[in-house]
Protein backbone atom coordinates (compact mmCIF):
# COMPACT_ATOMS: atom_id res chain seq x y z
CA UNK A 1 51.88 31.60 68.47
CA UNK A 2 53.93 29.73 65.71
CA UNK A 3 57.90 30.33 65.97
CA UNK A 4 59.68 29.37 62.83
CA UNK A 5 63.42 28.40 63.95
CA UNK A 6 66.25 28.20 61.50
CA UNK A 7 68.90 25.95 61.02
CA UNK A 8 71.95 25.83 63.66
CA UNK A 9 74.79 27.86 62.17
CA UNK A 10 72.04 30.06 59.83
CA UNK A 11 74.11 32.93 58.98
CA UNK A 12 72.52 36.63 60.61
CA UNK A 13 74.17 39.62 59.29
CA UNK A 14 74.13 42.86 57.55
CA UNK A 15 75.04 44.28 54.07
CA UNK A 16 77.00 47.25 52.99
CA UNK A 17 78.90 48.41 49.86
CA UNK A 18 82.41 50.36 49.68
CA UNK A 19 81.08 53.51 47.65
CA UNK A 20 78.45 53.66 50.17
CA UNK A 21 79.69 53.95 53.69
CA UNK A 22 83.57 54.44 53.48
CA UNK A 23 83.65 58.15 51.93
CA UNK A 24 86.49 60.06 51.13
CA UNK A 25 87.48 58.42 47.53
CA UNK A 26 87.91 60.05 44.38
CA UNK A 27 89.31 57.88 42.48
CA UNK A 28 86.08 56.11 40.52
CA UNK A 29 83.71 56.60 38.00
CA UNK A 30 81.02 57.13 40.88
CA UNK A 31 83.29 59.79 42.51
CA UNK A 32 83.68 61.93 39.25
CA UNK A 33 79.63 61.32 37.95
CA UNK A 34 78.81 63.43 41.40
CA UNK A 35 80.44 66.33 40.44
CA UNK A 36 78.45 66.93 37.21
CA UNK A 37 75.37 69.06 38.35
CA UNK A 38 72.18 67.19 38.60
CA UNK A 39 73.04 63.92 38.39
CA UNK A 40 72.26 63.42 42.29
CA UNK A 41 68.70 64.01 43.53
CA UNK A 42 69.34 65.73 46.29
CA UNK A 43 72.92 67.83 45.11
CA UNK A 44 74.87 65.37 47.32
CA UNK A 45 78.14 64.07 47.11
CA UNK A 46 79.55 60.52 48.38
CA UNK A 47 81.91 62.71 50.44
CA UNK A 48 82.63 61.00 53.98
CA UNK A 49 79.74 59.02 53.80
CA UNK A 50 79.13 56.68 56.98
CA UNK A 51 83.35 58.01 57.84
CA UNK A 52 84.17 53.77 57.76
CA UNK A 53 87.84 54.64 55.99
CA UNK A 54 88.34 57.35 58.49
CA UNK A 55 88.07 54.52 61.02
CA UNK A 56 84.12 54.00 61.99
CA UNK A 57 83.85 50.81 60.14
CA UNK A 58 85.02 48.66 63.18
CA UNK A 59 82.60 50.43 65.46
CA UNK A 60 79.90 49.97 63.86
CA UNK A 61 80.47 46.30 63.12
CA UNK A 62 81.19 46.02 67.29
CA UNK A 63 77.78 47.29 67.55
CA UNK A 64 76.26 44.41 64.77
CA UNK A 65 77.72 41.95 66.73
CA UNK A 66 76.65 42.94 70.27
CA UNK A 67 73.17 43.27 68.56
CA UNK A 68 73.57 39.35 67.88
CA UNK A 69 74.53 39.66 64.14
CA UNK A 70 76.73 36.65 63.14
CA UNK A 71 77.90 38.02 59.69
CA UNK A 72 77.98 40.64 57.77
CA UNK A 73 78.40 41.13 54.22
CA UNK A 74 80.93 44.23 52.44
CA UNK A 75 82.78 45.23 50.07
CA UNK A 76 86.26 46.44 49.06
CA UNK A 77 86.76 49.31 46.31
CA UNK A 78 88.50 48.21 43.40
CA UNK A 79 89.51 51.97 42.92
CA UNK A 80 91.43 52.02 45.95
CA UNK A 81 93.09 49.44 45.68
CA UNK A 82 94.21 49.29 41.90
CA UNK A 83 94.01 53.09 41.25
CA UNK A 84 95.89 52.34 38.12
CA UNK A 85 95.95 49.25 36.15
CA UNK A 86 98.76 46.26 37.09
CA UNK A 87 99.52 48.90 40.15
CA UNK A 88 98.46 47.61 43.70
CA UNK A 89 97.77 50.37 46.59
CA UNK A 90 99.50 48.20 49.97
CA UNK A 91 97.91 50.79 52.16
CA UNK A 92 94.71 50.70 50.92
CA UNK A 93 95.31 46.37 51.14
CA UNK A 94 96.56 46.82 54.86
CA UNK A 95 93.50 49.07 56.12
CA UNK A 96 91.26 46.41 54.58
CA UNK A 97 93.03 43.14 55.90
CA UNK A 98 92.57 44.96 59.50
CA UNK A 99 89.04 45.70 59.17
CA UNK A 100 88.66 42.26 58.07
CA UNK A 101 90.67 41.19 61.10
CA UNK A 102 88.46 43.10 63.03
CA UNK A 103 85.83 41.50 61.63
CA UNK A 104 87.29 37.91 62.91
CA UNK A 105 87.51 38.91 66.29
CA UNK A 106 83.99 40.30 66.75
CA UNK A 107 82.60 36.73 65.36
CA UNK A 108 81.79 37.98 62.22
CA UNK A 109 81.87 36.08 59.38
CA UNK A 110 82.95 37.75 56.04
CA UNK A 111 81.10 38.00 52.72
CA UNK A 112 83.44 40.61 50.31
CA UNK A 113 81.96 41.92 47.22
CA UNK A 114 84.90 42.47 45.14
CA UNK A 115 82.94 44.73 42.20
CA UNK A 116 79.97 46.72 43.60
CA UNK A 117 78.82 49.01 41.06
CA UNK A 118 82.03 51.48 41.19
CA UNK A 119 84.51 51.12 38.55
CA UNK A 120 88.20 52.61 38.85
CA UNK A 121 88.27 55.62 36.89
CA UNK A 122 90.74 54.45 34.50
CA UNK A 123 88.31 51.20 33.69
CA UNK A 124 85.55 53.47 33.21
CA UNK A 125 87.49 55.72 30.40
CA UNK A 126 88.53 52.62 28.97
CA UNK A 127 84.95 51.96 28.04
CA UNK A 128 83.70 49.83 31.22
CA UNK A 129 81.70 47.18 30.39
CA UNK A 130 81.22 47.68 26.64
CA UNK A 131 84.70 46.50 26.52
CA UNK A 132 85.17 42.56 26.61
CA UNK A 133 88.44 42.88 27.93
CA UNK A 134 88.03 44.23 31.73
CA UNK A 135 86.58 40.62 32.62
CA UNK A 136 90.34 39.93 32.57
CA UNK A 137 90.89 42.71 34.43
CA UNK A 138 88.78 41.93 37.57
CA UNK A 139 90.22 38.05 37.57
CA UNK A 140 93.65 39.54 38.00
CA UNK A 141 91.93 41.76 40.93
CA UNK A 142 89.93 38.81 42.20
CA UNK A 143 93.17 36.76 42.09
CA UNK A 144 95.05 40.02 44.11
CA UNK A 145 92.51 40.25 46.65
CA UNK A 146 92.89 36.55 47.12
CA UNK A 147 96.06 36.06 47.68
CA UNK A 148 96.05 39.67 49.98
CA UNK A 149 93.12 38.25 52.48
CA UNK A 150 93.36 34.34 52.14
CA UNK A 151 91.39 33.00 54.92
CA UNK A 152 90.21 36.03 56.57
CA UNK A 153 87.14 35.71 53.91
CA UNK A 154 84.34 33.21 54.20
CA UNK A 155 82.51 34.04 50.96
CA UNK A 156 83.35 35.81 47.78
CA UNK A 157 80.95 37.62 45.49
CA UNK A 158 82.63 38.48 42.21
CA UNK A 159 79.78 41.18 40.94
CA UNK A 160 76.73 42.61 42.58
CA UNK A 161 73.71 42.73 40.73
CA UNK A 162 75.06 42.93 36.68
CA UNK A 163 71.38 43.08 35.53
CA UNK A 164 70.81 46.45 37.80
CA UNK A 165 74.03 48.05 36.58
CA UNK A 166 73.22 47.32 32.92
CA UNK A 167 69.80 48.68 33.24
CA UNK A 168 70.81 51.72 35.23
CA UNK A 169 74.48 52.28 33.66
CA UNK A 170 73.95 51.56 30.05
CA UNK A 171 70.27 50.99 29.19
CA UNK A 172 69.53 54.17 31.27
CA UNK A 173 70.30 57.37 32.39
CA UNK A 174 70.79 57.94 36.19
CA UNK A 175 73.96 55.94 36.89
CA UNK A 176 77.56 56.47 34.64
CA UNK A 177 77.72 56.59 32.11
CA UNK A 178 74.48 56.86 31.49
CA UNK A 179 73.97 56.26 27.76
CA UNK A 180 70.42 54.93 27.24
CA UNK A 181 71.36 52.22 24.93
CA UNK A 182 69.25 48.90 25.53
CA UNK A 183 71.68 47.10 23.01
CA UNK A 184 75.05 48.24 24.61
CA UNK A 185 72.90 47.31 27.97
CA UNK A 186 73.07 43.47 26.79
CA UNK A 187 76.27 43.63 25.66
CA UNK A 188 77.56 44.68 28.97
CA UNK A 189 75.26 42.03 30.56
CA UNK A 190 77.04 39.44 28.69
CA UNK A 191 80.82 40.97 29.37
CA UNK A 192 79.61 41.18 33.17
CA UNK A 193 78.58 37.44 33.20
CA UNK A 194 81.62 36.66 31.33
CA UNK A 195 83.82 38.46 34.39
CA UNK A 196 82.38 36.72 36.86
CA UNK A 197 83.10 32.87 35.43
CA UNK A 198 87.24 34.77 34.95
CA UNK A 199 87.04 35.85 38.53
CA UNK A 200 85.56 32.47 39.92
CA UNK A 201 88.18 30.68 38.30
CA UNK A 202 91.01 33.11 39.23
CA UNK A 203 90.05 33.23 42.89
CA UNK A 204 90.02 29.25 42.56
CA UNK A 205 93.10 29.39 41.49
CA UNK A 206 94.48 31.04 44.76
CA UNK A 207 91.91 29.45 47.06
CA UNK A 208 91.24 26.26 45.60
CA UNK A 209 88.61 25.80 49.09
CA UNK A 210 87.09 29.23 48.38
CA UNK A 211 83.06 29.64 48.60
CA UNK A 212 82.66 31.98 45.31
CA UNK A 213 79.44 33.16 44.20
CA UNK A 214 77.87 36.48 42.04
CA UNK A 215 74.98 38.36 43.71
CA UNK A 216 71.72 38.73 41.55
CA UNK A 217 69.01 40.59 41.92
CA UNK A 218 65.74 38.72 41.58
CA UNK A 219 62.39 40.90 42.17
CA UNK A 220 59.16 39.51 41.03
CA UNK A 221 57.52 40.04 37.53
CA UNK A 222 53.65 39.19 37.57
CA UNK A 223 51.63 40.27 34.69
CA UNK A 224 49.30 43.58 35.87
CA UNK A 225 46.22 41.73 34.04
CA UNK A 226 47.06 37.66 34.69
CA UNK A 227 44.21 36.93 31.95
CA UNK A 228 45.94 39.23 29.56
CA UNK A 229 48.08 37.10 27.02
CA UNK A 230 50.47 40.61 25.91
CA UNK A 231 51.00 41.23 30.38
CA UNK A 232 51.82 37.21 30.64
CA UNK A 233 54.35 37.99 27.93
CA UNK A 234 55.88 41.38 28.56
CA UNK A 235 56.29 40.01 32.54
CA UNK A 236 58.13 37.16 31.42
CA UNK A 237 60.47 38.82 28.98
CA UNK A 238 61.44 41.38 31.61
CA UNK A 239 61.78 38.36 33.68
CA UNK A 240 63.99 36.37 31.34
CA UNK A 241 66.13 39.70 30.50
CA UNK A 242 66.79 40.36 34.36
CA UNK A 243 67.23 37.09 35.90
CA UNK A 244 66.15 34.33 33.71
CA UNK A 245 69.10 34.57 31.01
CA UNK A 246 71.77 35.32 33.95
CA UNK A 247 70.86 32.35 35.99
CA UNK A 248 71.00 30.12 32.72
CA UNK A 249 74.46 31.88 31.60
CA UNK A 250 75.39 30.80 35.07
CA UNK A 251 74.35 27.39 34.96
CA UNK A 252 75.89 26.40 31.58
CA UNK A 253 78.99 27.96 33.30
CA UNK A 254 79.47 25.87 36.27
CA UNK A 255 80.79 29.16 38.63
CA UNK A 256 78.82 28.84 41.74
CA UNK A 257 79.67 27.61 44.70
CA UNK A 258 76.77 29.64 46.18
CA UNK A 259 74.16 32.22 44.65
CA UNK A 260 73.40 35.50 46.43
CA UNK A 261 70.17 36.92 46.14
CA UNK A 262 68.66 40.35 46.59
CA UNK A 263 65.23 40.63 46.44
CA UNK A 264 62.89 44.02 47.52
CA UNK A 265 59.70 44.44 45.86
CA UNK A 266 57.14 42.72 43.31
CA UNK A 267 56.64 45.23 40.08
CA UNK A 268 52.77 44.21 38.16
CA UNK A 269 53.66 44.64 34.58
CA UNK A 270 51.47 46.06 32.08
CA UNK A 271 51.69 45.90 28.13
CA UNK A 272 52.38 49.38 27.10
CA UNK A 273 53.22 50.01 23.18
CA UNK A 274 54.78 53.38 24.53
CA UNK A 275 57.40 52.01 26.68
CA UNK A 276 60.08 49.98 24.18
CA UNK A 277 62.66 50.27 26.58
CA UNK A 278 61.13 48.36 29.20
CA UNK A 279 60.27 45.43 26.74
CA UNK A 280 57.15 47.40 25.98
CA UNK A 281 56.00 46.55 29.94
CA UNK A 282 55.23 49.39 32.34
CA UNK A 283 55.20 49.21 35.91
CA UNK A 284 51.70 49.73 37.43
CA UNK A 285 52.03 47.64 40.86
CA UNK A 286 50.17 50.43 43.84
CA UNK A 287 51.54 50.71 46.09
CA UNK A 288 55.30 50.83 45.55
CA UNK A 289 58.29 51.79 47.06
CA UNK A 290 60.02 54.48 44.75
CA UNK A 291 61.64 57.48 44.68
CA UNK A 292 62.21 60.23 41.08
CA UNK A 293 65.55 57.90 40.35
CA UNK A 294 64.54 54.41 41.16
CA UNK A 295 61.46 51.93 42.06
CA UNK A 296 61.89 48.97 44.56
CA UNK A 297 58.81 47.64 44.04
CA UNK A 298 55.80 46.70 46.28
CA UNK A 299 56.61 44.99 49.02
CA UNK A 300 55.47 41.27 48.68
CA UNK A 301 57.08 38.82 51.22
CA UNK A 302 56.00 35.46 49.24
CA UNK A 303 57.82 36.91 45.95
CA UNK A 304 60.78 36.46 47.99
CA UNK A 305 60.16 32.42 48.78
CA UNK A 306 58.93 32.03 45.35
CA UNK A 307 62.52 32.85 44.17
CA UNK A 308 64.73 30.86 46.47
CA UNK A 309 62.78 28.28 45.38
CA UNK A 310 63.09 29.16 41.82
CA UNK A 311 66.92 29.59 42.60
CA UNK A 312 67.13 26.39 44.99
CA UNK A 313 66.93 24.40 41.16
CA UNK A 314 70.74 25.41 40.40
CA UNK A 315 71.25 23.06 43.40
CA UNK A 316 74.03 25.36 45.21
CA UNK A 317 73.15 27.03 48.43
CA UNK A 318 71.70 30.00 48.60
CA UNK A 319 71.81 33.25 51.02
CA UNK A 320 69.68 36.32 50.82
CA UNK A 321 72.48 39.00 50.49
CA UNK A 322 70.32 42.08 50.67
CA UNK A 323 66.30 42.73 51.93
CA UNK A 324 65.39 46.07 53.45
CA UNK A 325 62.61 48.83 52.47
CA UNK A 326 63.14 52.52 52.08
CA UNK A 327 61.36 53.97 55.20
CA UNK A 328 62.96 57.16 57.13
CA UNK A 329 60.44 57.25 59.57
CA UNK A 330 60.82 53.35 60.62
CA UNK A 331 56.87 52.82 59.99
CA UNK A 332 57.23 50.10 57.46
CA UNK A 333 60.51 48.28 58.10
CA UNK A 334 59.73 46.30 61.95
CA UNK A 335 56.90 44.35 60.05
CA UNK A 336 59.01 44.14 57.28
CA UNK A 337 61.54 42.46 58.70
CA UNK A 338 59.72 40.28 60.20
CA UNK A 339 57.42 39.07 57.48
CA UNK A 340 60.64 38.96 54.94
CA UNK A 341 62.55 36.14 57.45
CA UNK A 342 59.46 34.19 57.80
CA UNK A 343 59.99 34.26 53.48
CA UNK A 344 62.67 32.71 53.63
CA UNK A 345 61.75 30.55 56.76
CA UNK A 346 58.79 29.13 53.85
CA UNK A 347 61.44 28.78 51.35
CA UNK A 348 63.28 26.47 53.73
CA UNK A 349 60.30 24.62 54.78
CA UNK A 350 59.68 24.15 50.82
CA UNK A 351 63.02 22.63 50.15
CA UNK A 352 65.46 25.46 49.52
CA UNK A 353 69.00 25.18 50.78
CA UNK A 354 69.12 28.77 52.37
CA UNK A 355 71.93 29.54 54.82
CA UNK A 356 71.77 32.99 55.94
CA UNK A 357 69.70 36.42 55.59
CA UNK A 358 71.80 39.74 55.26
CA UNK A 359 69.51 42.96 55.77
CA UNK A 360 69.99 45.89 53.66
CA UNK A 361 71.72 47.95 55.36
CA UNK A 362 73.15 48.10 58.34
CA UNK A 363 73.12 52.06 58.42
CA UNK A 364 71.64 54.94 56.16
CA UNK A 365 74.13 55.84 53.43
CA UNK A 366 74.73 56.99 49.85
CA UNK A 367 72.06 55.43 47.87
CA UNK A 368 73.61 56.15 44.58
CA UNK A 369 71.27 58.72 42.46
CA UNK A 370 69.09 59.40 45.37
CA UNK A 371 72.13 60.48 47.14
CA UNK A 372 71.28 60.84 51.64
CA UNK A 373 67.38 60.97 50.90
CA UNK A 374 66.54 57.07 50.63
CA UNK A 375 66.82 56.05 54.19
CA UNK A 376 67.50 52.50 54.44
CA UNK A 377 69.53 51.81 57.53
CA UNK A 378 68.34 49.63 60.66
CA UNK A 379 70.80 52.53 62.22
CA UNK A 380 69.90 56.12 61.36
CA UNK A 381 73.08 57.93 60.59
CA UNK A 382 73.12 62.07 60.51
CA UNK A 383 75.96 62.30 58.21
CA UNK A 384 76.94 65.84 59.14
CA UNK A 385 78.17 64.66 63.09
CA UNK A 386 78.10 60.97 62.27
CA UNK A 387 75.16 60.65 64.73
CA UNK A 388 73.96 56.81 65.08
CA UNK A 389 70.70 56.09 66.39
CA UNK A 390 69.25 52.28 66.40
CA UNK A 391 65.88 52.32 64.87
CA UNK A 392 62.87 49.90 66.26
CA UNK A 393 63.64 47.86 63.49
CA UNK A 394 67.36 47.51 64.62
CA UNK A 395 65.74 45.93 67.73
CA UNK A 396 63.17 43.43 65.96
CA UNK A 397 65.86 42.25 64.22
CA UNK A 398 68.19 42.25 67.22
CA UNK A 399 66.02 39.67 68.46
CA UNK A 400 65.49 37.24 65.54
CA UNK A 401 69.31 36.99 65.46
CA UNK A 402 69.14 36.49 69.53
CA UNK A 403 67.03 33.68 68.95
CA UNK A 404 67.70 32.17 65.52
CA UNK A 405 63.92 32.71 65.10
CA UNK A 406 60.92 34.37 64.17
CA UNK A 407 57.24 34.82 65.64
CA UNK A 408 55.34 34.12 62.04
């Protein structure tokens, strides 16, 4: 038996996001794109989601920690808290400075993810991210939230995943506002990119000792056909597009003090002349994690050290922000687990400055278009009685935490 043993002070935690667990908030673009019919898979709504406003946020943290969980990474809703522009809600602030409080006393280090997909609803009919100017926007909300929760954060992560939201939001159809427009999609890229650097700066301003970082999503792109010259290059655009011109933007901008990095699934690309919005490269990898709205990928633990070493070259350190599979019936996600951390375990061994692993997700939620039918939680959650009930997986992981380790 070989146990691979991380680092002393390795972070262990969990990863949420605001839209997804706190419910009862109508105040963003998300909140209004559920109410037009068919736009959800499933004819769900957000609605009370995992109930954390109403309260069960700091219980189910309680039970993270007691399960050995170190960290744990979430976000705050920048429609709650500026519900109209220049105006500051101090009761949504207070609720969040408590949970965070919360947080401190459990042992639980903080990771906030100030923009997570969900825009206020008066950013959204302002244009969103076609416009250039709401960059400025989220540095003065960065620089709000700064000043508002000081030291009660450990990390900040300006934006989660740009290149997802400008290939769902603007270069596709199933998130808002859904417009389909590959051009506008870059655009919104670049704005995005853009925000972050404002926000890193405007948090530094506040916090001039303040971890900052962006979250990217980074899934492998192999070629379906590795002798096939047009596969090689269609995998490598979608590459460069996704990650590739980010990580370079990022680089050239000097705003990292760390780099998170979400990784699920490998897709095998495959020139196809019919499919121009995908860089002319279909998705053929079998089998795959997917659903009518969305594809994860295959699951493919070494794509996941292959890109922290990638990542390791921008020389800041790196955590793993979200991991997890799609698996209601808890069939796939023990081995999962397991095989993932021993990724990043390889990743370390090969030189990469990793410092902690935050599972997606803590509990089943809202998965966006899917709506309560992607099941992703290490805690199953019925979200008509709020029901918890640890999966198998919540245990395998339980112990890696335990033991800062993992039987490869």
């Amino acid at each position: 038996m070989t146990v691979l043993r991380f680092p002393p002070g390795f972070a262990w935690g969990t990863a949420t996001s605001p839209h997804q667990v706190e419910g009862d908030n109508d105040a963003s673009d998300w909140s209004d794109w559920e109410n037009e019919p068919g736009r959800i898979l499933d004819g769900s709504r957000a609605g009370r989601a995992c109930a954390w406003w109403e309260g069960r946020a700091e219980q189910d943290l309680a039970d993270a920690a007691r399960r050995g969980q170190t960290a744990h990474r979430l976000g705050v809703e920048w429609s709650r808290l500026e519900p109209e522009p220049g105006r500051f809600d101090d009761a949504a602030f207070t609720r969040y400075a408590r949970l965070l409080d919360a947080m401190r006393e459990l042992g639980l280090d903080a990771m906030v993810t100030l923009h997570h997909f969900t825009l206020p609803r008066w950013a959204a009919h302002a244009g969103g991210w076609r416009s250039a100017t709401l960059g400025d926007r989220l540095a003065c909300f960065a620089a709000e939230c700064a000043r508002r929760f000081g030291g009660r954060v450990r990390w900040w992560a300006t934006i989660n995943e740009p290149s997802v939201l400008a290939l769902m939001a603007y270069a596709g159809r199933a998130w808002p506002p859904g417009l389909g427009r590959f051009d506008v999609a870059l655009r919104a890229l670049g704005h995005l990119v853009r925000a972050h650097g404002a926000a890193y700066e405007a948090i530094h301003r506040v916090l001039p000792r303040a971890d900052v970082g962006i979250v990217l999503n980074a899934p492998r792109f192999d070629p379906a056909r590795p002798r096939s010259v047009r596969d090689r290059a269609v995998a490598g655009a979608q590459d460069w597009v996704f990650t590739g011109a980010v990580v370079r933007a990022l680089a050239r901008q000097r705003s990292l003090d760390f780099l998170g990095v979400n990784y699920y699934g490998r897709y095998a690309v495959r020139f196809d002349v019919r499919a121009p919005a995908m860089l002319f490269g279909r998705h053929v990898q079998a089998p795959t994690v997917r659903t009518e709205a969305n594809d994860w990928g295959q699951i493919w633990p070494s794509g996941l050290t292959e890109q922290l070493v990638r990542l390791s070259r921008l020389r800041v350190p790196l955590y793993v922000t979200e991991n997890g599979v799609l698996d209601a019936v808890d069939a796939l996600r023990p081995r999962f687990v397991v095989d993932h951390v021993a990724a990043v375990h390889r990743a370390i061994e090969r030189g990469a400055d990793v410092r902690g692993y935050f599972h997606w997700s803590l509990l089943d939620n809202f998965e966006w278009a899917e709506g309560y039918r992607a099941r992703f939680g290490l805690v199953a959650v019925d979200h008509a009685t709020q029901r918890r009930t640890p999966r198998a997986s919540a245990a395998t992981y339980e112990a890696i935490c335990r033991d800062g380790a993992v039987d490869a």
